[in-house]
C-alpha atoms as a PDB file:
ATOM      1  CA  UNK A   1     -31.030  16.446 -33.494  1.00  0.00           C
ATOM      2  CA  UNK A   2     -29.151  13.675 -31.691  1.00  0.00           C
ATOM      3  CA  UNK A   3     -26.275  15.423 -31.393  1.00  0.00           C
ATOM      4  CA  UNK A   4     -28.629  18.132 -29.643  1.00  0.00           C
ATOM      5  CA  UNK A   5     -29.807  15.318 -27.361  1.00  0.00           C
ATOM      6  CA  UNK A   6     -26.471  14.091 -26.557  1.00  0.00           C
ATOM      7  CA  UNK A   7     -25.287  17.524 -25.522  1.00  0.00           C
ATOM      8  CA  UNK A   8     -28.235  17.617 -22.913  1.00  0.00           C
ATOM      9  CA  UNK A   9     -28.337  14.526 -21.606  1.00  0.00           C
ATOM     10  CA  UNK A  10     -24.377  14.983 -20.976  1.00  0.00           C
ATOM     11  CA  UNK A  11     -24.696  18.134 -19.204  1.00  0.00           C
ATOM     12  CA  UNK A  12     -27.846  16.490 -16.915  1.00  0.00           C
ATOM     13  CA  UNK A  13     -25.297  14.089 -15.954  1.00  0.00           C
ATOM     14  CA  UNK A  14     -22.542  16.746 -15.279  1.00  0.00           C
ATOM     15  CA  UNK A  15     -24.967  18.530 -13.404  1.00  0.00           C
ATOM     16  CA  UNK A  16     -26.164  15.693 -11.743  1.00  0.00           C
ATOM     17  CA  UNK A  17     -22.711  14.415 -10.300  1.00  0.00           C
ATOM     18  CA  UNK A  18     -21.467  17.711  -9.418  1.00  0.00           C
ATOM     19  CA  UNK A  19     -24.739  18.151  -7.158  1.00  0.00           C
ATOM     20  CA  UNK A  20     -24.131  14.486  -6.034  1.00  0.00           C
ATOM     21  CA  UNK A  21     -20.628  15.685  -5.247  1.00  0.00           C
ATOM     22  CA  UNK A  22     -21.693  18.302  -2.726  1.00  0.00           C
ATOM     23  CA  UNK A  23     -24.403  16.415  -0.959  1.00  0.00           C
ATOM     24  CA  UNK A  24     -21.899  13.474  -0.329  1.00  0.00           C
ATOM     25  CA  UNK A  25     -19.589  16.204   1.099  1.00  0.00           C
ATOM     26  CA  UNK A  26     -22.384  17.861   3.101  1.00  0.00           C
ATOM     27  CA  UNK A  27     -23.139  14.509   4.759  1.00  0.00           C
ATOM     28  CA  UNK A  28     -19.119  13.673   5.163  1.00  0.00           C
ATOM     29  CA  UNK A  29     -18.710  17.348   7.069  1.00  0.00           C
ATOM     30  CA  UNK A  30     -22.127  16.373   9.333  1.00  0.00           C
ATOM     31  CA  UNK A  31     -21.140  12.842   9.514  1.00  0.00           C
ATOM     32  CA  UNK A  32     -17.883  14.434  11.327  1.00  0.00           C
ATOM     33  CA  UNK A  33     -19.573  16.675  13.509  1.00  0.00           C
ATOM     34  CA  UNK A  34     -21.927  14.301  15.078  1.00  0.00           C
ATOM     35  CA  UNK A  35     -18.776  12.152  15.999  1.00  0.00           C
ATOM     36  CA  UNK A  36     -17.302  15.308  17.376  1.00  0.00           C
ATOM     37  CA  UNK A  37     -20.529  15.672  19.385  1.00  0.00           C
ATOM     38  CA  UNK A  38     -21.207  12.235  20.202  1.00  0.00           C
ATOM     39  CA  UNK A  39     -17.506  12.405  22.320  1.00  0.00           C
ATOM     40  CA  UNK A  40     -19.394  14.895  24.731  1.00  0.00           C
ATOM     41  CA  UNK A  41     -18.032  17.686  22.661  1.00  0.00           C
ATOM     42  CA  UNK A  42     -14.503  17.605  24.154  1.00  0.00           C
ATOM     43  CA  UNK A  43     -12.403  19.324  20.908  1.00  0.00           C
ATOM     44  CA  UNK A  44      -9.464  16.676  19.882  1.00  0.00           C
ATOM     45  CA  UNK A  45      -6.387  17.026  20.739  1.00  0.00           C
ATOM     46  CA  UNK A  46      -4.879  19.016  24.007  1.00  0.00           C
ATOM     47  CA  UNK A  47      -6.600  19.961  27.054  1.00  0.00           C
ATOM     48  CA  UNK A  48      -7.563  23.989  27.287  1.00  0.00           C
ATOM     49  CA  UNK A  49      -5.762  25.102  29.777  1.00  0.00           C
ATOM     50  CA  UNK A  50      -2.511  23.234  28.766  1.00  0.00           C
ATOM     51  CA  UNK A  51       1.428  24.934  27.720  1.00  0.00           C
ATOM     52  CA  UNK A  52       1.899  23.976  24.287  1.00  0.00           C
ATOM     53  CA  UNK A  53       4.512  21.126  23.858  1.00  0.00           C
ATOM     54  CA  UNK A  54       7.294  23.049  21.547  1.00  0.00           C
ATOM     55  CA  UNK A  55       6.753  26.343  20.812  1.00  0.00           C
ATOM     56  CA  UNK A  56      10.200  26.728  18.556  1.00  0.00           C
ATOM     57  CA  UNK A  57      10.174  24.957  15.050  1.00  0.00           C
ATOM     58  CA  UNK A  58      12.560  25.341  12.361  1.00  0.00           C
ATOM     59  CA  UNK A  59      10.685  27.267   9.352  1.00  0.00           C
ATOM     60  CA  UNK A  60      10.213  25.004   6.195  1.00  0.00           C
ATOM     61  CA  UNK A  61      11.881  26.826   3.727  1.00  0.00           C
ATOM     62  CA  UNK A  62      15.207  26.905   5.816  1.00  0.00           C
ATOM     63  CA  UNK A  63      15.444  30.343   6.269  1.00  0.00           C
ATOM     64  CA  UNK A  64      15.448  30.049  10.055  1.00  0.00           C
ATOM     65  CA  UNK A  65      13.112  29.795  13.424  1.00  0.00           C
ATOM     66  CA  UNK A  66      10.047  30.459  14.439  1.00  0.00           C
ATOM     67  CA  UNK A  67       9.770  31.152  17.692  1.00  0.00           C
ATOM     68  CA  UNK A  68       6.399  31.245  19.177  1.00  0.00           C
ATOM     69  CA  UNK A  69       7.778  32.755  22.582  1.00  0.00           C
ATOM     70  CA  UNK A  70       8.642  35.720  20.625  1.00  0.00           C
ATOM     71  CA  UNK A  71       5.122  37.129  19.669  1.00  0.00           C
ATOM     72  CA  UNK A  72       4.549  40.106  21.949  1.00  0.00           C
ATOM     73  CA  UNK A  73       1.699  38.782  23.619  1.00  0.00           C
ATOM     74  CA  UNK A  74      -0.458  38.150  20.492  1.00  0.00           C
ATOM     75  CA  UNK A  75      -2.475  35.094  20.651  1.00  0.00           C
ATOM     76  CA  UNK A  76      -0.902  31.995  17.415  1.00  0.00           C
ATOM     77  CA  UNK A  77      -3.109  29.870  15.049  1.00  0.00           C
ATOM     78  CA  UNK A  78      -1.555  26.658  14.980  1.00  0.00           C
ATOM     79  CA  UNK A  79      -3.463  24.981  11.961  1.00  0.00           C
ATOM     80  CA  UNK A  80      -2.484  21.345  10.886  1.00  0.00           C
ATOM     81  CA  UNK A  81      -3.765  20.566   7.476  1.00  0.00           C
ATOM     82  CA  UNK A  82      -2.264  18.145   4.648  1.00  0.00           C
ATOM     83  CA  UNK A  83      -2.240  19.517   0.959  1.00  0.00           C
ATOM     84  CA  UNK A  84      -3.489  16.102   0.235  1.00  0.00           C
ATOM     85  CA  UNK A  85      -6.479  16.473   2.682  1.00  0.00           C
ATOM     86  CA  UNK A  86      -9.606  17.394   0.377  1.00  0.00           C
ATOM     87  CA  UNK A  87     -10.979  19.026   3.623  1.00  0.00           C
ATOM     88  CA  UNK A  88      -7.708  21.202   4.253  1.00  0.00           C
ATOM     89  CA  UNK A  89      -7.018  22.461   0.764  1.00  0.00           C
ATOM     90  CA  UNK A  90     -10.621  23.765   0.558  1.00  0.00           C
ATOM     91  CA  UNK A  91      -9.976  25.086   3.646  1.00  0.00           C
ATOM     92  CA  UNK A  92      -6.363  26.515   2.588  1.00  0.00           C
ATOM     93  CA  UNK A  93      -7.497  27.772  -0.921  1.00  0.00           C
ATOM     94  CA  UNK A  94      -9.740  30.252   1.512  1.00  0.00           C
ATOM     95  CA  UNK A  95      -7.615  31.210   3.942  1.00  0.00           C
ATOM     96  CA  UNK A  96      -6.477  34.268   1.954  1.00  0.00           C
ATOM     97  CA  UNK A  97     -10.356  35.423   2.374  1.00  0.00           C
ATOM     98  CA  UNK A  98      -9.041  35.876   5.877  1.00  0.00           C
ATOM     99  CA  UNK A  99      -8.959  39.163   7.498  1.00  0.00           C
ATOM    100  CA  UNK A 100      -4.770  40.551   7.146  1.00  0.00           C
ATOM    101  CA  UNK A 101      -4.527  40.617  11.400  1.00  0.00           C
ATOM    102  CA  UNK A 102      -6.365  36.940  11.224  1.00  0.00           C
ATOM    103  CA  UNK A 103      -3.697  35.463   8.686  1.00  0.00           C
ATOM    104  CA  UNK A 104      -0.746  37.271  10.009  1.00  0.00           C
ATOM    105  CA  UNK A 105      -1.085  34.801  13.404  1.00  0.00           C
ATOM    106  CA  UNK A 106      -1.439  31.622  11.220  1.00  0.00           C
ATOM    107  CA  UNK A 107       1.191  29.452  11.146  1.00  0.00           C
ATOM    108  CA  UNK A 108       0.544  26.690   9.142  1.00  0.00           C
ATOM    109  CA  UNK A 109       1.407  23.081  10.211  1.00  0.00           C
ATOM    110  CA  UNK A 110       1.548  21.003   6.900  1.00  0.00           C
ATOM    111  CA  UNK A 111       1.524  17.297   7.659  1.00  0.00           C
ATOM    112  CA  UNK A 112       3.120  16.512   4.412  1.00  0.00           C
ATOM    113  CA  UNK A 113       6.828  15.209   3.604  1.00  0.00           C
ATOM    114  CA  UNK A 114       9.243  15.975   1.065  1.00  0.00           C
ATOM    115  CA  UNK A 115      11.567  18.748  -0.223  1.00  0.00           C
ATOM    116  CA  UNK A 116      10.082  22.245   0.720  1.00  0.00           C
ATOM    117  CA  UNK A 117      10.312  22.999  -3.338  1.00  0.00           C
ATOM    118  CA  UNK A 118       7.627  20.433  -3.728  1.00  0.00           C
ATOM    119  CA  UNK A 119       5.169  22.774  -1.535  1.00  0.00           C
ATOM    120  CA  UNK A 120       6.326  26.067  -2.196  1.00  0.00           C
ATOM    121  CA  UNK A 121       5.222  26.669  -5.508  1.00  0.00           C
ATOM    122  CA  UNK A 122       1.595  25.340  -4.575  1.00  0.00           C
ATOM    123  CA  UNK A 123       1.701  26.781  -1.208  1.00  0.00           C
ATOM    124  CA  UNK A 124       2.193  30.442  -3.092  1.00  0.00           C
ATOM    125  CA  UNK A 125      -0.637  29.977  -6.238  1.00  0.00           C
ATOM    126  CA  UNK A 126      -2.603  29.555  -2.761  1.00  0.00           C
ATOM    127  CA  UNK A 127      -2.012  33.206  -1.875  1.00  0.00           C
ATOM    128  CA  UNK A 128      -0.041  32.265   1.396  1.00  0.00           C
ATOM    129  CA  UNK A 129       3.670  33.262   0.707  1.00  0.00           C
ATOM    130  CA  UNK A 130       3.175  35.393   3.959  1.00  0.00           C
ATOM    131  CA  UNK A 131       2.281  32.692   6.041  1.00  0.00           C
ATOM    132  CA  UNK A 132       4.921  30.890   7.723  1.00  0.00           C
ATOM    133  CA  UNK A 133       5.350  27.042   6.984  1.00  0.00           C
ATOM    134  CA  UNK A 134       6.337  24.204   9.682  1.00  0.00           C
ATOM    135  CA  UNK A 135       6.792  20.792   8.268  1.00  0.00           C
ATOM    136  CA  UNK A 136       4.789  19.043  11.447  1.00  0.00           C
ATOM    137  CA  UNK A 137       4.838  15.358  11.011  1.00  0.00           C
ATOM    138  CA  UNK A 138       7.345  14.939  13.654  1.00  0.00           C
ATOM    139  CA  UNK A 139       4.846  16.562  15.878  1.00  0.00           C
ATOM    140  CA  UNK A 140       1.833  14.850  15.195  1.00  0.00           C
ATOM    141  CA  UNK A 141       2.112  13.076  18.516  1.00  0.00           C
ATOM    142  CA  UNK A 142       3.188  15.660  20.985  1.00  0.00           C
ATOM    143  CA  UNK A 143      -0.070  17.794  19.394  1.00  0.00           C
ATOM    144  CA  UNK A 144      -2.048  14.585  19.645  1.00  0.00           C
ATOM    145  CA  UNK A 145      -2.989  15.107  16.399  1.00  0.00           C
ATOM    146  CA  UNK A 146      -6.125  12.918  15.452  1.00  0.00           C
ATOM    147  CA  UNK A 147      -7.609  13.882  11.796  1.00  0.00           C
ATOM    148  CA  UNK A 148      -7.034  17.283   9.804  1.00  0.00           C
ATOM    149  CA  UNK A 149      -7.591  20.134   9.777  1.00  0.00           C
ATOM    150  CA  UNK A 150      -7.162  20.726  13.435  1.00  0.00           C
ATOM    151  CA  UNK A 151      -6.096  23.850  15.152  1.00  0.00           C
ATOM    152  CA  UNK A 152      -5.023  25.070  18.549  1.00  0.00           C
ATOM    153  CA  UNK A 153      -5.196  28.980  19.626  1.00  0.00           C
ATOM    154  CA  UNK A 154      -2.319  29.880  22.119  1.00  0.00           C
ATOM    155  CA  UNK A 155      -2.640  33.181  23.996  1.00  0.00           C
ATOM    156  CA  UNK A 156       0.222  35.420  24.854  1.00  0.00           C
ATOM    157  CA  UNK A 157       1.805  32.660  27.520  1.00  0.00           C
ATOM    158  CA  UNK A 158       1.641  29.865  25.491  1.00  0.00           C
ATOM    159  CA  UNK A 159      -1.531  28.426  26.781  1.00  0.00           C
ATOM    160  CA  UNK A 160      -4.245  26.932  24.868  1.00  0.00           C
ATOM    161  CA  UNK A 161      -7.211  28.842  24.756  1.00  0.00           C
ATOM    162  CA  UNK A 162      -9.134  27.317  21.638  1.00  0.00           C
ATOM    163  CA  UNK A 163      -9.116  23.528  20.269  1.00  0.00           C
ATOM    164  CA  UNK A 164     -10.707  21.664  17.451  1.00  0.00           C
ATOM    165  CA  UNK A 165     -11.268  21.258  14.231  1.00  0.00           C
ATOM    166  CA  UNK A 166     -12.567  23.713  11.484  1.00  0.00           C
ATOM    167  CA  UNK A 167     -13.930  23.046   8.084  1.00  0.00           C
ATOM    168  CA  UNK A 168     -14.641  26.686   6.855  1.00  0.00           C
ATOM    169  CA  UNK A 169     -12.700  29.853   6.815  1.00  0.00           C
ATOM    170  CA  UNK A 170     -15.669  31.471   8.625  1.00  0.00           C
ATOM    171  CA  UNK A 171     -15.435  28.526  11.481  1.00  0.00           C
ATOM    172  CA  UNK A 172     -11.843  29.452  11.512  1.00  0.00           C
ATOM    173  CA  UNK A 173     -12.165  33.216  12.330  1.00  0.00           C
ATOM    174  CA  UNK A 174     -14.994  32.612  14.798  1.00  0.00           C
ATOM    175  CA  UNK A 175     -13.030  30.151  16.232  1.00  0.00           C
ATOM    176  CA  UNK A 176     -10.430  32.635  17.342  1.00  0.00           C
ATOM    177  CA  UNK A 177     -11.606  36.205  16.786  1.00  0.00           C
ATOM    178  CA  UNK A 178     -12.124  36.777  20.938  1.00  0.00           C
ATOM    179  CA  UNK A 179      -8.767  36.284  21.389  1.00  0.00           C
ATOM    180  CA  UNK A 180      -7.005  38.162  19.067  1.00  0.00           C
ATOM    181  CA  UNK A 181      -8.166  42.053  18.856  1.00  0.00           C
ATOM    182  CA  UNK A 182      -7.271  44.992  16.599  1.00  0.00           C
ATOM    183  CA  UNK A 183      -4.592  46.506  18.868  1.00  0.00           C
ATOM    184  CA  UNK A 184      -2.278  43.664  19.176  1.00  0.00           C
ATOM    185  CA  UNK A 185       0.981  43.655  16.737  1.00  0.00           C
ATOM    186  CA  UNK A 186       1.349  41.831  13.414  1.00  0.00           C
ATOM    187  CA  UNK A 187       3.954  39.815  12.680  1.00  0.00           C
ATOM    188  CA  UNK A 188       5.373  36.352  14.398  1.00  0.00           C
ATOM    189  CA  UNK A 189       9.022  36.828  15.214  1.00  0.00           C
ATOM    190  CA  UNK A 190      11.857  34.157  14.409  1.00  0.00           C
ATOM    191  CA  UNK A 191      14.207  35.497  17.102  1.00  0.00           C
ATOM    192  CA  UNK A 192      15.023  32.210  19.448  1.00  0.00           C
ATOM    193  CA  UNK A 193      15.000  32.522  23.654  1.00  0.00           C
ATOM    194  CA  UNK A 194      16.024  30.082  25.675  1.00  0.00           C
ATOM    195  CA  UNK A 195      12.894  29.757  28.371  1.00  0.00           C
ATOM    196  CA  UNK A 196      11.467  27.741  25.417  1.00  0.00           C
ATOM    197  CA  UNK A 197      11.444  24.236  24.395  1.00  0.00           C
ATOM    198  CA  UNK A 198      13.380  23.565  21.115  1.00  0.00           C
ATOM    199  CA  UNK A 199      13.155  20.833  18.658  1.00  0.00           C
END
């Protein structure tokens, strides 16, 4: 009979905390917003409007460069998110969920350091082996990076069309789906040209 107790009052508690849990993250992501709102709106970061500072990064995994210049017109999803960010790895452990022409113009900006074989491994039980990797922490300032997960939409010349921060993989999509539509092509290229700023 105790032991019967014990058993129910220990799953109350569970129950309890885990409900705790997602009201105190509720608040956090509303808490966030209203600051957002209460700075007029403007999205962090880069003015619309604005040529992104370096569009040629060398890939993560060494195997070359990305080269944003390269893209055939198709609007890229910069996203800057930390693995250690509780906010960006809920939002990376969903970004599979994302429709195949959606993912295939994410390139994802970790803000982490260390060897890429600390990452990869984690980065692929994700479901994002397909998504190319830029270690970004030396960009952080030329992006004017304030507080992950941000994200800037470039169109076809480089220009930022979209700014802000997203908490949701169905913010993310919304966020962009105007400028990206079902005809344009599929994959980022690596190949490098010269009319475009390298780092």
């Amino acid at each position: 009979m105790n032991n019967a107790i014990l058993i129910f009052t220990t799953m109350g508690l569970l129950i309890c905390a885990l409900a705790m849990t997602v009201l105190l993250r509720q608040i956090g992501l509303i808490s966030r917003r209203m600051v957002e709102l209460g700075r007029g709106g403007r999205a962090p970061g880069l003015e619309i409007g604005t040529a992104i500072p370096v569009c040629q990064f060398n890939l993560a995994d060494g195997s070359g460069k990305l080269d944003l210049s390269s893209t055939g017109g198709r609007p890229v999803i910069l996203l800057f998110a930390s693995l250690s960010c509780g906010l960006c790895r809920s939002l990376l452990e969903n970004l599979r969920d994302l429709d195949s022409d959606v993912l295939g113009s994410v390139v994802l900006m970790l803000l982490d350091s260390g060897p890429w074989k600390r990452f990869s491994s984690e980065l692929d039980d994700l479901g994002l082996k397909a998504v190319p990797v830029v270690f970004a922490v030396n960009y952080v300032e030329e992006y004017q990076i304030t507080m992950p997960p941000q994200v800037y939409v470039a169109d076809g010349d480089l220009k930022i069309v979209e700014a802000g921060r997203v908490f949701t993989v169905n913010e993310l999509a919304k966020f962009f789906e105007k400028h990206i539509g079902p005809s344009d092509s599929n994959a980022l290229s690596h190949k490098q040209k010269e009319d475009c700023l390298e780092q």
